[in-house]
N, C-alpha and C. Protein backbone atom coordinates (compact mmCIF):
# COMPACT_ATOMS: atom_id res chain seq x y z
N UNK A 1 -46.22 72.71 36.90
CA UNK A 1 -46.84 72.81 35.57
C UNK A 1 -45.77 73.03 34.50
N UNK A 2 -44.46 74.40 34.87
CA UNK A 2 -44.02 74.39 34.33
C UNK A 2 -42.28 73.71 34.26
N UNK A 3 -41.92 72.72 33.62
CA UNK A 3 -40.85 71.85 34.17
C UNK A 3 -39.29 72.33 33.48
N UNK A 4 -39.53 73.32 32.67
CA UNK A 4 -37.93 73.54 32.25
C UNK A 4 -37.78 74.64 32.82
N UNK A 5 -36.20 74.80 33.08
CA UNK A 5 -35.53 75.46 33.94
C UNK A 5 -35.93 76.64 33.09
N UNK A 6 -35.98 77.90 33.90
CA UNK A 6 -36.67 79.49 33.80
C UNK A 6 -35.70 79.91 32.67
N UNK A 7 -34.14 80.25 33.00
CA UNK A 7 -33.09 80.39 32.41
C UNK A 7 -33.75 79.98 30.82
N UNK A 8 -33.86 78.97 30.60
CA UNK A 8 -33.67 78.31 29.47
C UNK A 8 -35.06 78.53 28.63
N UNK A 9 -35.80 78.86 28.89
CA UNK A 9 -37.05 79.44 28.30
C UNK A 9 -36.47 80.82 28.25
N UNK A 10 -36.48 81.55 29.07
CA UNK A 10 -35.94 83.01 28.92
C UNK A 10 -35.17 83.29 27.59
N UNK A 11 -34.22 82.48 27.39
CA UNK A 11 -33.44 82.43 26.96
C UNK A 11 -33.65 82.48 25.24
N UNK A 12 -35.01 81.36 24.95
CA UNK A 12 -35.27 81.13 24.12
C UNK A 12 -36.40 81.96 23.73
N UNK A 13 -37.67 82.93 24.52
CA UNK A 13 -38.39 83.31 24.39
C UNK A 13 -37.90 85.08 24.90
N UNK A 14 -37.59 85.31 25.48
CA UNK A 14 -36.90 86.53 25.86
C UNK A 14 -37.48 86.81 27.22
N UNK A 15 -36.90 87.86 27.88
CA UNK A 15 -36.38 88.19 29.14
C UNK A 15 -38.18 88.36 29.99
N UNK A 16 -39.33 88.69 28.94
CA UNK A 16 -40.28 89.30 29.67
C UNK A 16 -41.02 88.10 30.26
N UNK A 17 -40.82 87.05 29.78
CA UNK A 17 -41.32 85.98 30.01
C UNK A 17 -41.84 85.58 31.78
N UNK A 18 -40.47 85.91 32.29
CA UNK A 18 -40.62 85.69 33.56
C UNK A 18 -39.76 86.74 34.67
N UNK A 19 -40.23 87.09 35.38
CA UNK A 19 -39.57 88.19 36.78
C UNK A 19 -37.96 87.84 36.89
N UNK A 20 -37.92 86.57 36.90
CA UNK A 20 -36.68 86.16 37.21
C UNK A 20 -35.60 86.42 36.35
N UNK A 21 -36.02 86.83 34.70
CA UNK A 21 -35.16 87.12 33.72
C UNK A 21 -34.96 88.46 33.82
N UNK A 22 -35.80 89.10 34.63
CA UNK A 22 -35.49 90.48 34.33
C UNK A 22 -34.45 90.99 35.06
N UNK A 23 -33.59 90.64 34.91
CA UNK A 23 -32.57 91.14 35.73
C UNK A 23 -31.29 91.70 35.20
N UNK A 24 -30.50 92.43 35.82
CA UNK A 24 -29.19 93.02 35.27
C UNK A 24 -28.16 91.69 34.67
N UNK A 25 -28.18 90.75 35.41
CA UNK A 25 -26.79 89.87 34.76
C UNK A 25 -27.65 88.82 33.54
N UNK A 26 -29.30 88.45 33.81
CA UNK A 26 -29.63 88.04 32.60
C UNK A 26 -29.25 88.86 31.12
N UNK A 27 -29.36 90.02 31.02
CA UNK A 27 -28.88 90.58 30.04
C UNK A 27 -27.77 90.61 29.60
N UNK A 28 -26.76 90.83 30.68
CA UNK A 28 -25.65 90.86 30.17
C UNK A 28 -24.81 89.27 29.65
N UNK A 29 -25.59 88.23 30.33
CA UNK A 29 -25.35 87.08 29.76
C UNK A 29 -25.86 86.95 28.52
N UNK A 30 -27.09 87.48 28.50
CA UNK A 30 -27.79 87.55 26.99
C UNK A 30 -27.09 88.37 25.60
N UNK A 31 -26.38 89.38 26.11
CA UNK A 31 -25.64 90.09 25.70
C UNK A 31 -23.74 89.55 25.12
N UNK A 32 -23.23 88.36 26.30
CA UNK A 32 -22.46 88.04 25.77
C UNK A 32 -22.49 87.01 24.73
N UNK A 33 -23.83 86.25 25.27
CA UNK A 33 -23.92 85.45 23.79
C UNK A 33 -24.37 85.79 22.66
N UNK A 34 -25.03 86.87 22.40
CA UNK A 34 -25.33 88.02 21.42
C UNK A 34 -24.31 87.86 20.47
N UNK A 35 -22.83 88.59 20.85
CA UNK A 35 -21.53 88.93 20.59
C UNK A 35 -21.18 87.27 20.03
N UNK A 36 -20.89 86.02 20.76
CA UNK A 36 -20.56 85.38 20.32
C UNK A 36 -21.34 84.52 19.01
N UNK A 37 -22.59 84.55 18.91
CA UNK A 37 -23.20 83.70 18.15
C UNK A 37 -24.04 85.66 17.32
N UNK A 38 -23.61 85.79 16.29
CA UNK A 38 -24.16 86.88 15.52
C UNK A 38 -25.10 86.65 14.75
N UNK A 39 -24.53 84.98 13.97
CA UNK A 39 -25.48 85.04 12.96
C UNK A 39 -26.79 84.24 13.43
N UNK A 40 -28.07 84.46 13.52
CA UNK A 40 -29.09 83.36 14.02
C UNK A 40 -29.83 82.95 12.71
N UNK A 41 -30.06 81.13 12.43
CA UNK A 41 -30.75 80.95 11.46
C UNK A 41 -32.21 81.93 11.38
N UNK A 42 -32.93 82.05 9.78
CA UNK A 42 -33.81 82.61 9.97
C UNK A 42 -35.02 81.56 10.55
N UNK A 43 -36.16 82.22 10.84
CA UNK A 43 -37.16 81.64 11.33
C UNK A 43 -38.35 82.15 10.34
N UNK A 44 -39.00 80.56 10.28
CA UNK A 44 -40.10 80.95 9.34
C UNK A 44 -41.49 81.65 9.86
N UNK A 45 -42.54 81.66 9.58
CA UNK A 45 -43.77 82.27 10.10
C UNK A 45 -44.42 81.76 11.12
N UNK A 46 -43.95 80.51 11.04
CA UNK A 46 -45.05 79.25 11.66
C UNK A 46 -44.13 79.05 13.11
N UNK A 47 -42.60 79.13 12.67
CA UNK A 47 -41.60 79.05 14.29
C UNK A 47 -41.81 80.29 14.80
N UNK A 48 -42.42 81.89 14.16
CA UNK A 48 -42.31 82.86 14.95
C UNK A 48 -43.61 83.26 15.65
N UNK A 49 -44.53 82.23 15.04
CA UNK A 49 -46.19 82.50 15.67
C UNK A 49 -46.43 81.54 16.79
N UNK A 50 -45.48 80.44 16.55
CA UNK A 50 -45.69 79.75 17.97
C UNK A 50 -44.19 79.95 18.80
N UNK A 51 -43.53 80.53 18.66
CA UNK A 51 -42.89 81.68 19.88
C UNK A 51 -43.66 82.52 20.49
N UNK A 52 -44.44 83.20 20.05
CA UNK A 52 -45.23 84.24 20.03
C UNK A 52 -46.31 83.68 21.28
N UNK A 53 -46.54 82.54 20.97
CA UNK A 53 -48.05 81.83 21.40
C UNK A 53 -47.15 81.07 22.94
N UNK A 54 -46.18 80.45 23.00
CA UNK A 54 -45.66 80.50 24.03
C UNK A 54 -44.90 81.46 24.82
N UNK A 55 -44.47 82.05 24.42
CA UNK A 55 -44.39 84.04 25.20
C UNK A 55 -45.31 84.04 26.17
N UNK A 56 -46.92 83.90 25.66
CA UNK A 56 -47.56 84.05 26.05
C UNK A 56 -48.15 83.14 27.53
N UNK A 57 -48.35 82.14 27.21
CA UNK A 57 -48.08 80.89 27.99
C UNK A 57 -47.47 80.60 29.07
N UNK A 58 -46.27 80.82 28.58
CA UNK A 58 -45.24 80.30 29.47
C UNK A 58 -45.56 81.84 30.62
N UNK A 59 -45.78 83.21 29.97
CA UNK A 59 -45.74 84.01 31.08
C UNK A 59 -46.44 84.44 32.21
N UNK A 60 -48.02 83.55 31.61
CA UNK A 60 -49.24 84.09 32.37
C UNK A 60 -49.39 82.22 33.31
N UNK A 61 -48.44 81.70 32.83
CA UNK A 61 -48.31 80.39 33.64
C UNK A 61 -49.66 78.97 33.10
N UNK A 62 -50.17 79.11 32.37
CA UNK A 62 -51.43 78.48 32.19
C UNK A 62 -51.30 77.31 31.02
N UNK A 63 -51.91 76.19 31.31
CA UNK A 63 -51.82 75.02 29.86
C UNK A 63 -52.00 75.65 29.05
N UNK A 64 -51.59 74.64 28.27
CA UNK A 64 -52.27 74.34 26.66
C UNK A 64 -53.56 74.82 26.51
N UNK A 65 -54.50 74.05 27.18
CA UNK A 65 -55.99 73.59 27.44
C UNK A 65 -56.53 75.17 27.61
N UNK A 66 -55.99 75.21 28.50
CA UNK A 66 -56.82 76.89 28.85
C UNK A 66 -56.51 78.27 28.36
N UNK A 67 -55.14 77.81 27.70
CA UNK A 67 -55.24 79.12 26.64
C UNK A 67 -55.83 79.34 25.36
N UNK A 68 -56.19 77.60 24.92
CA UNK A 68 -56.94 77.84 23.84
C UNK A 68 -58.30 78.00 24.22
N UNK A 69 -58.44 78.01 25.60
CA UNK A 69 -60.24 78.39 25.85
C UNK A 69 -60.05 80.15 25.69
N UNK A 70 -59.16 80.91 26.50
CA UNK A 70 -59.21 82.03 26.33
C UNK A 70 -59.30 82.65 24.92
N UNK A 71 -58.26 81.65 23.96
CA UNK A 71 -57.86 82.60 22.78
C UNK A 71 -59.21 81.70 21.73
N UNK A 72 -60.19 80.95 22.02
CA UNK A 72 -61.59 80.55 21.24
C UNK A 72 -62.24 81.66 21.25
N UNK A 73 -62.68 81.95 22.80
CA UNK A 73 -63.47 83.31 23.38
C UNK A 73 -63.20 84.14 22.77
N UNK A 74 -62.18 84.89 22.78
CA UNK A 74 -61.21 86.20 21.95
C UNK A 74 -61.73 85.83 20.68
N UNK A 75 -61.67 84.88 19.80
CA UNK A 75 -61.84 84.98 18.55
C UNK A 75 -63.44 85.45 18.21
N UNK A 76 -64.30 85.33 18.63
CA UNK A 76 -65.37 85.66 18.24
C UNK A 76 -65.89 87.15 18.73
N UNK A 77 -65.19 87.62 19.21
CA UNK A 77 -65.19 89.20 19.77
C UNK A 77 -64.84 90.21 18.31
N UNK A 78 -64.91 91.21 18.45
CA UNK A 78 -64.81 92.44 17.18
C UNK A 78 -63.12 92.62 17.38
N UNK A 79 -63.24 92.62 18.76
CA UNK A 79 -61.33 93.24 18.59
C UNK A 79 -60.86 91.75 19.39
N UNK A 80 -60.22 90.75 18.98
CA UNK A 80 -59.67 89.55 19.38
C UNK A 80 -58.73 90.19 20.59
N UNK A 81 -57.54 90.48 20.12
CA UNK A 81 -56.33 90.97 20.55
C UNK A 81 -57.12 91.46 22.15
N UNK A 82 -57.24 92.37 21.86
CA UNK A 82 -57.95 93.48 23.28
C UNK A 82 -58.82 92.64 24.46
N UNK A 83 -59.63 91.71 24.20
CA UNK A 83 -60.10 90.55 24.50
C UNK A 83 -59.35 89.37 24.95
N UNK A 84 -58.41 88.79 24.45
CA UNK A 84 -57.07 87.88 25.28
C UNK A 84 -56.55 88.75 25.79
N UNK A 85 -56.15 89.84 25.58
CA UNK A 85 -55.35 90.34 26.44
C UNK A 85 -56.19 90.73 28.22
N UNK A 86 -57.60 91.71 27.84
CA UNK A 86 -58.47 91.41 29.10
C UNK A 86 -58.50 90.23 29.85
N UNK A 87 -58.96 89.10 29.53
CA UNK A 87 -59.00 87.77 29.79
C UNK A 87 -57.99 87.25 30.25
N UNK A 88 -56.76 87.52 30.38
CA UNK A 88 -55.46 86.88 31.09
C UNK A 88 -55.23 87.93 32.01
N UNK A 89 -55.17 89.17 31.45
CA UNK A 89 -55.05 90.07 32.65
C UNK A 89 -55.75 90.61 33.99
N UNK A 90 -57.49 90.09 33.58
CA UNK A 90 -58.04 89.77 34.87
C UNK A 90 -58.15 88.52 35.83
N UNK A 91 -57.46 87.67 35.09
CA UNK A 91 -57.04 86.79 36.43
C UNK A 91 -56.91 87.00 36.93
N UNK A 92 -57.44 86.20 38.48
CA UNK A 92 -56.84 86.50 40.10
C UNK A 92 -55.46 86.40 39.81
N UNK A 93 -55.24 85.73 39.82
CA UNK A 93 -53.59 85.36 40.43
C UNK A 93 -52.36 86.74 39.52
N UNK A 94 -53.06 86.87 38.45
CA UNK A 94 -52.28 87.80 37.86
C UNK A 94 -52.62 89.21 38.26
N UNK A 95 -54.15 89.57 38.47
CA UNK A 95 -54.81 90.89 39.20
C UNK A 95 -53.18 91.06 40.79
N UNK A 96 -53.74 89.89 41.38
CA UNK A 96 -52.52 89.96 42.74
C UNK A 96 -51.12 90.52 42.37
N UNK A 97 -50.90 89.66 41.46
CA UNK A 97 -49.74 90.13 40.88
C UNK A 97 -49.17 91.70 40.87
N UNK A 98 -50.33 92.08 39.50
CA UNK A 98 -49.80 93.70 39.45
C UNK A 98 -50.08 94.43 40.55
N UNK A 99 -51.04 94.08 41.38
CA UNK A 99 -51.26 95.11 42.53
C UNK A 99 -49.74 94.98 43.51
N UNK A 100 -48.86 94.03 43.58
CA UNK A 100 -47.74 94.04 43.78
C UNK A 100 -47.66 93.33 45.20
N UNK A 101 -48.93 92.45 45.07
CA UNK A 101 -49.25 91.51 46.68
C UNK A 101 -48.06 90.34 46.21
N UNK A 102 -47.75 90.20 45.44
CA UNK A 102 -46.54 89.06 45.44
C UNK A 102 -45.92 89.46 44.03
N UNK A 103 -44.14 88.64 44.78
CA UNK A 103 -43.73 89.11 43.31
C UNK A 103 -43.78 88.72 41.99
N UNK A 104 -44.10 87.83 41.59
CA UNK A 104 -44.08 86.94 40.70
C UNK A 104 -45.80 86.09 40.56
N UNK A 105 -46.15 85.84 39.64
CA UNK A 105 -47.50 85.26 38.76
C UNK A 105 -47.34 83.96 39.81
N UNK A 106 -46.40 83.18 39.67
CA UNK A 106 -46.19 82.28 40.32
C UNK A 106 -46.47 82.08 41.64
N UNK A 107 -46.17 83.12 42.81
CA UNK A 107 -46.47 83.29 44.17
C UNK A 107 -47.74 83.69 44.03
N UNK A 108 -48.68 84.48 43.29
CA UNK A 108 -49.60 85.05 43.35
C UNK A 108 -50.24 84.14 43.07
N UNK A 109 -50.16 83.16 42.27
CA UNK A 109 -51.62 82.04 42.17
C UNK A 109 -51.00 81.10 43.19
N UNK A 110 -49.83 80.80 44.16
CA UNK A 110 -50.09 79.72 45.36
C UNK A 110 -50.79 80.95 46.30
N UNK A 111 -50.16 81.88 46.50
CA UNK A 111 -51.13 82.96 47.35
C UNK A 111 -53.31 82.96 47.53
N UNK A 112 -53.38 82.76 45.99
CA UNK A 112 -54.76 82.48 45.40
C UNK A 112 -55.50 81.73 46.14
N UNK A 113 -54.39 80.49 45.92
CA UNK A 113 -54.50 79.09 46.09
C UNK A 113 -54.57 78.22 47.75
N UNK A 114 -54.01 79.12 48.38
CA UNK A 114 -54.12 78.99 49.94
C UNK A 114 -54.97 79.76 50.49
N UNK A 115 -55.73 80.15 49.70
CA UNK A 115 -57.28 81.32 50.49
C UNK A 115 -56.78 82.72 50.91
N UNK A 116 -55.80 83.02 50.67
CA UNK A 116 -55.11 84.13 51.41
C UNK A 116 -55.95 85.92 50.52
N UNK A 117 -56.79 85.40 49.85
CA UNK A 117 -57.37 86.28 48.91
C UNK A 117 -58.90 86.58 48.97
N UNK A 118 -59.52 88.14 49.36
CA UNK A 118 -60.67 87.73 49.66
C UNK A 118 -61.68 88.92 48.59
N UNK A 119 -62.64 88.48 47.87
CA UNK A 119 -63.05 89.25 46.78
C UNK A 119 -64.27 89.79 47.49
N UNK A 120 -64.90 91.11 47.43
CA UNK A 120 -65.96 91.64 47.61
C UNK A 120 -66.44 91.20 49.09
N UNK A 121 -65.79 90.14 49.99
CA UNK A 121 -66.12 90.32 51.44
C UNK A 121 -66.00 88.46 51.61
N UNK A 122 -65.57 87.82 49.88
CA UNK A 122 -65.84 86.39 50.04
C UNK A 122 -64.38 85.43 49.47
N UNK A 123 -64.19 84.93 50.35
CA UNK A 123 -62.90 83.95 49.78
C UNK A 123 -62.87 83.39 48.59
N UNK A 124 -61.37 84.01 48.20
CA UNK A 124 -61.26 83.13 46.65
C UNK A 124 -60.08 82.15 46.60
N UNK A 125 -60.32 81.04 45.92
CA UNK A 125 -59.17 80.27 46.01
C UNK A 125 -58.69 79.45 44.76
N UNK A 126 -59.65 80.33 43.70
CA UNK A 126 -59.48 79.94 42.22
C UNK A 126 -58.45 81.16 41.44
N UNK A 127 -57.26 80.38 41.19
CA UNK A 127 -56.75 81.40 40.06
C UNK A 127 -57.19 82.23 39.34
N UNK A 128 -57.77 81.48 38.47
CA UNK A 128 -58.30 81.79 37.43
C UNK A 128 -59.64 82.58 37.18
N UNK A 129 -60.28 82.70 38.79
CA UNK A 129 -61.55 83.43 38.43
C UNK A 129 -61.13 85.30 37.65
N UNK A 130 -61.96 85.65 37.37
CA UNK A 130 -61.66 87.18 36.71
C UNK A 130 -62.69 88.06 37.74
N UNK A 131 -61.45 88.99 37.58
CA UNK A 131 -61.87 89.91 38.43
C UNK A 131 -62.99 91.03 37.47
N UNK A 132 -63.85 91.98 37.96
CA UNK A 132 -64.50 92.59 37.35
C UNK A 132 -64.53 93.81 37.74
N UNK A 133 -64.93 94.83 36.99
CA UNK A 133 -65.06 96.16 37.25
C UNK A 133 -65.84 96.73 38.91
N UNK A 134 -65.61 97.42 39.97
CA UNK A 134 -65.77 97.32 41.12
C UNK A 134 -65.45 96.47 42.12
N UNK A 135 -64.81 95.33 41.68
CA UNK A 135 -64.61 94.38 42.47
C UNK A 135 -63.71 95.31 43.82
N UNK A 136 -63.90 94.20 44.68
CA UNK A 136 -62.83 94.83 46.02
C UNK A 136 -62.18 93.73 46.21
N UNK A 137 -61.00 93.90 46.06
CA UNK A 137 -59.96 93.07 46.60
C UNK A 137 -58.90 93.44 47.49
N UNK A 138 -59.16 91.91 48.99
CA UNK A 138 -58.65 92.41 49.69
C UNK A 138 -57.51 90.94 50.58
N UNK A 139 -56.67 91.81 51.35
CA UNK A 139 -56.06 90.45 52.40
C UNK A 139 -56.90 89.62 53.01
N UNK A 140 -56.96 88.42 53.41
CA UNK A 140 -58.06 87.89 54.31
C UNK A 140 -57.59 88.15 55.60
N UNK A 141 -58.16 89.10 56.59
CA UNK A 141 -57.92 89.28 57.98
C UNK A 141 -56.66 88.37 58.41
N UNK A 142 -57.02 87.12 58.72
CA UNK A 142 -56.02 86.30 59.45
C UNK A 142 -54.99 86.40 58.98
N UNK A 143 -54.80 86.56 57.60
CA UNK A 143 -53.66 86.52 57.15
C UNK A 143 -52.35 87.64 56.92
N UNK A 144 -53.29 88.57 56.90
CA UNK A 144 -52.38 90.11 57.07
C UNK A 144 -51.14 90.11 58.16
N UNK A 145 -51.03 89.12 59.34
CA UNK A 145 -49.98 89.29 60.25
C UNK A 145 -48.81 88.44 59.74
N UNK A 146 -49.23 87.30 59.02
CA UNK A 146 -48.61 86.58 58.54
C UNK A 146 -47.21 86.99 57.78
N UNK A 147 -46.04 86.80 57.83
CA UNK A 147 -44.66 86.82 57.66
C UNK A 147 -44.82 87.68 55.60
N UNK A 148 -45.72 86.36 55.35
CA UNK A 148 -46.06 86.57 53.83
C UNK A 148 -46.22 88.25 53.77
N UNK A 149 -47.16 88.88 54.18
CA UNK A 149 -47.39 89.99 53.92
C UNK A 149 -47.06 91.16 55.04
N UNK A 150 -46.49 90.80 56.38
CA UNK A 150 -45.93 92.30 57.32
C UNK A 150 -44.87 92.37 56.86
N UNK A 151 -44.01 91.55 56.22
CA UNK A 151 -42.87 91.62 55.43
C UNK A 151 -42.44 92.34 54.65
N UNK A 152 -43.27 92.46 54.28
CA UNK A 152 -43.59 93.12 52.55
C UNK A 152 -44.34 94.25 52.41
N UNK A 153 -45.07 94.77 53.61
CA UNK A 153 -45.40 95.99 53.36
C UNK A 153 -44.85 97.38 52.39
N UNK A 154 -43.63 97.18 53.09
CA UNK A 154 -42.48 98.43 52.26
C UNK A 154 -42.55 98.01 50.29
N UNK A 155 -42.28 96.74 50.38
CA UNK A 155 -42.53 96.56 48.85
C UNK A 155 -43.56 96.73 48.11
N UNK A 156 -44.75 96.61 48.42
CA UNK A 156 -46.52 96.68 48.38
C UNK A 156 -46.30 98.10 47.78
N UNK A 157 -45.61 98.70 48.84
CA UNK A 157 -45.86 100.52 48.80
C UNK A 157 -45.72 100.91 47.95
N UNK A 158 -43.90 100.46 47.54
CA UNK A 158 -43.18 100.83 46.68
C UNK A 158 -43.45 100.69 45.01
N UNK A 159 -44.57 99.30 45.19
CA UNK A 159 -45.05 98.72 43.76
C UNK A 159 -45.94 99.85 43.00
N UNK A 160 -45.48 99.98 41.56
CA UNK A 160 -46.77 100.56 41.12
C UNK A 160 -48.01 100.08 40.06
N UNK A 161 -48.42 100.37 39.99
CA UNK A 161 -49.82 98.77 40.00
C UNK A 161 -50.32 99.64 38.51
N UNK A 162 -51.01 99.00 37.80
CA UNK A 162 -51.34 99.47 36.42
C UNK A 162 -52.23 100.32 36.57
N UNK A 163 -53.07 101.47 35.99
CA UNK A 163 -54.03 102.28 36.02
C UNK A 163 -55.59 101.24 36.24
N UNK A 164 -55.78 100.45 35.70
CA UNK A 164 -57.30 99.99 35.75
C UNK A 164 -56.90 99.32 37.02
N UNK A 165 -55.71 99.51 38.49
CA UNK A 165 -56.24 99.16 39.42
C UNK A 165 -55.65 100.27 40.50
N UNK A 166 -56.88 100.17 41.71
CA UNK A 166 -56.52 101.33 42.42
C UNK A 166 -56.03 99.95 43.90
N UNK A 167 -54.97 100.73 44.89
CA UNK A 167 -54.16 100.08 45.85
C UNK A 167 -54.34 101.08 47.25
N UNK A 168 -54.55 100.21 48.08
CA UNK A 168 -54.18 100.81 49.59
C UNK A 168 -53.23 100.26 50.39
N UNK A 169 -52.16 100.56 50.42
CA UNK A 169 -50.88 99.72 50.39
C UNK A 169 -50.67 99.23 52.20
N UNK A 170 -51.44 100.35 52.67
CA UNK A 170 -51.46 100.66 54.41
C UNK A 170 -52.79 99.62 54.61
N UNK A 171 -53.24 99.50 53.61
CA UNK A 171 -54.72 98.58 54.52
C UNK A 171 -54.89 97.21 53.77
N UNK A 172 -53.63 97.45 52.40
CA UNK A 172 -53.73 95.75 51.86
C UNK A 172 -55.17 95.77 51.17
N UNK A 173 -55.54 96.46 50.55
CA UNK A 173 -57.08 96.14 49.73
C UNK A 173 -56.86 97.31 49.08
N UNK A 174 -57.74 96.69 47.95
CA UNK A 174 -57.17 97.17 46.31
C UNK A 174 -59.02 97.38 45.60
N UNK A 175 -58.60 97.76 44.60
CA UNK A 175 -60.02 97.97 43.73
C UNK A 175 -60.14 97.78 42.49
N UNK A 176 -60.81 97.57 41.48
CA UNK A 176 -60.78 97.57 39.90
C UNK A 176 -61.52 98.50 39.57
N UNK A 177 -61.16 99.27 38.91
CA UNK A 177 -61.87 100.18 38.80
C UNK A 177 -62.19 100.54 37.00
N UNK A 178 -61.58 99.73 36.23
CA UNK A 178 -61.72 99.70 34.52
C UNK A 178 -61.01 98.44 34.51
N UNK A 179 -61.00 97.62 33.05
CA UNK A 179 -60.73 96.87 32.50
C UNK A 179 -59.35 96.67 31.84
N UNK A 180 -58.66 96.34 31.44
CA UNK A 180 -56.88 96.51 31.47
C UNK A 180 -56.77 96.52 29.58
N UNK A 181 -56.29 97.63 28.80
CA UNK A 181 -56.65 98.12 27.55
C UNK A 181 -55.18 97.77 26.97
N UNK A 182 -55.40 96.72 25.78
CA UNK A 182 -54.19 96.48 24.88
C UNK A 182 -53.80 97.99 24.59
N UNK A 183 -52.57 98.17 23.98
CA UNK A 183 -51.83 98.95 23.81
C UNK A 183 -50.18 97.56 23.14
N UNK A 184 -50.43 97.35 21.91
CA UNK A 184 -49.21 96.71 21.16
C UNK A 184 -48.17 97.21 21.24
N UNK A 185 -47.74 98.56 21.48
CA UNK A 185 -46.47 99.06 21.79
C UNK A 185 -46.08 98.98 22.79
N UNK A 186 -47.12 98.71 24.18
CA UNK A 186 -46.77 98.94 25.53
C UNK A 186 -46.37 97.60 26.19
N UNK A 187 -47.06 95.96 25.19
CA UNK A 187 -46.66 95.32 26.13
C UNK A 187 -45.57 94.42 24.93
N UNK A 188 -45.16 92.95 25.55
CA UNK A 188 -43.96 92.39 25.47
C UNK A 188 -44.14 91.04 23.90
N UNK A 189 -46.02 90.97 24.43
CA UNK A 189 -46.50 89.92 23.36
C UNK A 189 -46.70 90.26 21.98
N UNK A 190 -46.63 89.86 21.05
CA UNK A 190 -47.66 90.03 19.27
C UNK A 190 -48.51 89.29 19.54
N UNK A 191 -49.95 89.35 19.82
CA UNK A 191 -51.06 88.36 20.53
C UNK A 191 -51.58 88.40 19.05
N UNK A 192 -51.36 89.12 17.66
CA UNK A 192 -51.92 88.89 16.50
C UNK A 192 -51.41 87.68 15.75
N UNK A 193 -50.12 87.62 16.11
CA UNK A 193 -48.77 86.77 15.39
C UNK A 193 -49.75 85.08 16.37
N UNK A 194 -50.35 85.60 17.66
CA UNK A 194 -50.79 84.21 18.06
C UNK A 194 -52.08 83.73 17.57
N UNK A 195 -53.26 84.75 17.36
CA UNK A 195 -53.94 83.94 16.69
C UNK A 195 -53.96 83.84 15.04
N UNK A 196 -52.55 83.73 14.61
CA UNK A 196 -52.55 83.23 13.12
C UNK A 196 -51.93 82.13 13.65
N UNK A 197 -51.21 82.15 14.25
CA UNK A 197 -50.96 80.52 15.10
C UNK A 197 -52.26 79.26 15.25
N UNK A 198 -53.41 80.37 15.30
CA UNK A 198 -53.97 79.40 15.77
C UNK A 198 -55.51 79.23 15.07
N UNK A 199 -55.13 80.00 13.66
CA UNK A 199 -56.07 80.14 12.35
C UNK A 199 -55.71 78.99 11.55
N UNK A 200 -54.32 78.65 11.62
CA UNK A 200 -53.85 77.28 10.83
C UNK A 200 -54.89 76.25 10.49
C-alpha cells in the first residue's frame, strides 16, 4: 500500500510516523542534517495541514479512501478530534498493536489478516473492524505455538499497552475495557490542523 521507502517519509514527516524511525541512529542522522541544513524554507498553512493529514495516514497505514470515511464520521460528532482519534485507534490491527501482540501496525494487520486473531470467541480477519468496550481479545488456539508468538512471549510481557486496554501476557488475551481518550499533548498528530485540511 505503502511504496516509498520508510526512511524517506520519516524523514519528511517525522520520526513518530513509523516504529522503524524510532530509533537511536534515526535521530542522530536527523540531527546531523539538522546542523547542516539550518535554514528550512517557510511552509504555508495549506503544506502544514496536509503534513499533518499524512502524519496521520502514513502512520495508522490506511488510503486515501478510508481516511476520509473516518475523518467525514468525526466531522459530524460534537468533539471531531476525540472521534478520529477513537476511530483509528480502535482498529483491530492497531488494538493488536498496542497490546504489544506485534511490533509494528504493519505486522499487526498481516497478523489480522491471516486469522491469527480471535474476538469474543469468533475469528477476525478484518483490519479494520473496531473493537468495542468489553470486547475479549484473544490468540486463536492453533496459533499460540506458532514461532510468531512462543517467541515473543518475553516481549508481550515486557510491552506496556495503553490504559483503555487490559493484557494477560501468560495467556495471550487481552480486554477493552474504555475507549482510547485524545489528549493533544500526549500524542504525535495536530488532528485539528487535519480537518482544516479537509474544510477547504
Amino acid at each position: 500500500m505503502l511504496s516509498k521507502p520508510k526512511y524517506k517519509i520519516c524523514k519528511r514527516l517525522g520520526s513518530g510516523v513509523y516504529e522503524k524511525c524510532q530509533t537511536e541512529k534515526f535521530a542522530l542522522s536527523e540531527a546531523r542534517v539538522k546542523k547542516t541544513y539550518k535554514r528550512r524554507r517557510n511552509i504555508s498553512d495549506f503544506g502544514r495541514q496536509l503534513l499533518e493529514k499524512q502524519k496521520v495516514r502514513f502512520a495508522y497505514g490506511i488510503t486515501e479512501k478510508q481516511f476520509r470515511k473516518y475523518v467525514a464520521t468525526a466531522t459530524s460528532t460534537r468533539d471531531p478530534a476525540s472521534e478520529l482519534f477513537k476511530g483509528l485507534e480502535t482498529r483491530l490491527d492497531n488494538t493488536v498493536y498496542r497490546l504489544g501482540f506485534a511490533p509494528t501496525r504493519r505486522a499487526a494487520r498481516q497478523m489480522v489478516s491471516h486469522g491469527h486473531i480471535v474476538i469474543n470467541g469468533r475469528k477476525m480477519n478484518v483490519p479494520s473492524h473496531s473493537v468495542k468496550t468489553d470486547d475479549v481479545i484473544t490468540i486463536r488456539e492453533s496459533s499460540m505455538t506458532k514461532p510468531l508468538f512462543e517467541g515473543n512471549k518475553e516481549t508481550i510481557a515486557s510491552h506496556s499497552a495503553p490504559k483503555w486496554l487490559t493484557v494477560d501476557s501468560k495467556k495471550l488475551t487481552a480486554s477493552v475495557k474504555a475507549y482510547p481518550e485524545f489528549v493533544a499533548s500526549d500524542t504525535f498528530f495536530d488532528l485539528p490542523a487535519v480537518f482544516e485540511f479537509y474544510s477547504r
